[in-house]
C-alpha atoms as a PDB file:
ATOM      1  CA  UNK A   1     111.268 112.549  76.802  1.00  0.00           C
ATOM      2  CA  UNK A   2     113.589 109.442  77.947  1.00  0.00           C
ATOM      3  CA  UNK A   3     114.614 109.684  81.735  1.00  0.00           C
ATOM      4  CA  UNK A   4     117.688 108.191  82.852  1.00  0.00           C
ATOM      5  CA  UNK A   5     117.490 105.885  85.684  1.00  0.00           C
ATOM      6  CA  UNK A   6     120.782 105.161  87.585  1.00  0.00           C
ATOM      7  CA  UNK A   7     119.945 101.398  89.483  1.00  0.00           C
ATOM      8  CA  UNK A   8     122.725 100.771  92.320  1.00  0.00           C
ATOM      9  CA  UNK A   9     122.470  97.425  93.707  1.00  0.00           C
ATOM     10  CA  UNK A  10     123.770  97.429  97.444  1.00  0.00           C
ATOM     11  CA  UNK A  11     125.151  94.363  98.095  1.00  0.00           C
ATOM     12  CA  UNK A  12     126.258  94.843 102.000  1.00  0.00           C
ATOM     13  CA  UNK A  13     124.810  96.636 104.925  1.00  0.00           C
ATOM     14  CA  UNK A  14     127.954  98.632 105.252  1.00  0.00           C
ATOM     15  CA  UNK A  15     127.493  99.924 101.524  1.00  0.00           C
ATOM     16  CA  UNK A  16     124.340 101.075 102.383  1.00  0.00           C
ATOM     17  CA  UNK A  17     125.904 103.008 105.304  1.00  0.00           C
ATOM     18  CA  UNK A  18     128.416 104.361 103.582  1.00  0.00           C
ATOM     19  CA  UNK A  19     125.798 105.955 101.359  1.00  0.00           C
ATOM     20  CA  UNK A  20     123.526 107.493 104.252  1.00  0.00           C
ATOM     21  CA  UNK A  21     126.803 108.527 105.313  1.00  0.00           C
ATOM     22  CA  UNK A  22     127.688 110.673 102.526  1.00  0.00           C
ATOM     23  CA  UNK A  23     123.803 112.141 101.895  1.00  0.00           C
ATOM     24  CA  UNK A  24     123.085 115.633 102.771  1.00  0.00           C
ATOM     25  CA  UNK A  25     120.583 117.380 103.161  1.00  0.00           C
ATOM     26  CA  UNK A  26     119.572 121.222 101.743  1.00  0.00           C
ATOM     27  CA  UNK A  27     116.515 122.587 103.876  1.00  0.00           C
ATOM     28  CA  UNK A  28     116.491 121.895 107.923  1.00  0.00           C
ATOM     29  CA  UNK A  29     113.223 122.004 108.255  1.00  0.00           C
ATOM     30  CA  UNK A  30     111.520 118.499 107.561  1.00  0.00           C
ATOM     31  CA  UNK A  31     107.838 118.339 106.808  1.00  0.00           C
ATOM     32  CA  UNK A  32     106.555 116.226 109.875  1.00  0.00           C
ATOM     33  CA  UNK A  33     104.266 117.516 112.159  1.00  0.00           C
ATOM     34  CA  UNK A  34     105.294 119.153 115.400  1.00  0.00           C
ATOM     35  CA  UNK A  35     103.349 115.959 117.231  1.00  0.00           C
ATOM     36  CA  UNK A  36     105.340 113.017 115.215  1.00  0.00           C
ATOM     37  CA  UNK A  37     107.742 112.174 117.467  1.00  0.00           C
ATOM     38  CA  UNK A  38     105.430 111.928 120.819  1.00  0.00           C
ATOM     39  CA  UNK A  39     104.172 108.590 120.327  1.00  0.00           C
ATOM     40  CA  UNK A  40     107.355 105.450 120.104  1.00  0.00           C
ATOM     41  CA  UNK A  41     107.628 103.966 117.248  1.00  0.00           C
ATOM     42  CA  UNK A  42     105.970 100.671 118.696  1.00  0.00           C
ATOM     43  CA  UNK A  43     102.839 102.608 119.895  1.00  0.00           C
ATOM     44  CA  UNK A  44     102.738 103.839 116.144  1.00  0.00           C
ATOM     45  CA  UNK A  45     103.190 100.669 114.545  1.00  0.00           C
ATOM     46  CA  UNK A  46     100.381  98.981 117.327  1.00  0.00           C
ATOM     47  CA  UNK A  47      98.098 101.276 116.427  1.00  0.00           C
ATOM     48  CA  UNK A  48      98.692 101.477 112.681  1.00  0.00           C
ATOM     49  CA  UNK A  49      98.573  97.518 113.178  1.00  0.00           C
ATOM     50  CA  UNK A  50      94.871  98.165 114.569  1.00  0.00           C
ATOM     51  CA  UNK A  51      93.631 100.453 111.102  1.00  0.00           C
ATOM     52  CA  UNK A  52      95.101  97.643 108.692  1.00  0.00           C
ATOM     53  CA  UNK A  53      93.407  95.097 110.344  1.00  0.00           C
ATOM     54  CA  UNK A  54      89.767  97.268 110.192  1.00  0.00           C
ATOM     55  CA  UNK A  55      90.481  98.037 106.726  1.00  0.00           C
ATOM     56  CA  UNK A  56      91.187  94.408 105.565  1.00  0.00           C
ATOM     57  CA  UNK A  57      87.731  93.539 107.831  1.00  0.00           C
ATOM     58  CA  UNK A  58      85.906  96.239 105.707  1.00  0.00           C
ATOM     59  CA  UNK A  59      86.990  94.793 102.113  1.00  0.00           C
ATOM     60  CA  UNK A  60      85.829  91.505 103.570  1.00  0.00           C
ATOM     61  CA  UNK A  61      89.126  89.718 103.431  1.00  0.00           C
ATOM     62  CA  UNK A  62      89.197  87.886 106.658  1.00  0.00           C
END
């Protein structure tokens, strides 16, 4: 079976927008959790920041 692959290249920020723009969406209901938007998006990325940098201590690669 050969899928067909459509590649846009955006060249400008307001191409992109245009896009998002235009999308839609079919269901309302999104699957995050009830919880995900408590927490900004810096104390997310802080403690996300924290996990990456045990996990890269585990393999030994610092």
């Amino acid at each position: 079976m050969l899928l067909n692959f459509n590649i846009y290249v955006l060249k400008t920020k307001r191409e992109i927008e245009v896009i998002g723009n235009k999308h839609f969406f079919s269901n309302v209901e999104t699957p995050s959790r009830n919880y995900a938007f408590i927490k900004s998006d810096n104390e997310k990325i802080e403690n996300i920041k924290a996990y990456c940098q045990l996990i890269i201590e585990e393999l030994g690669l610092i």
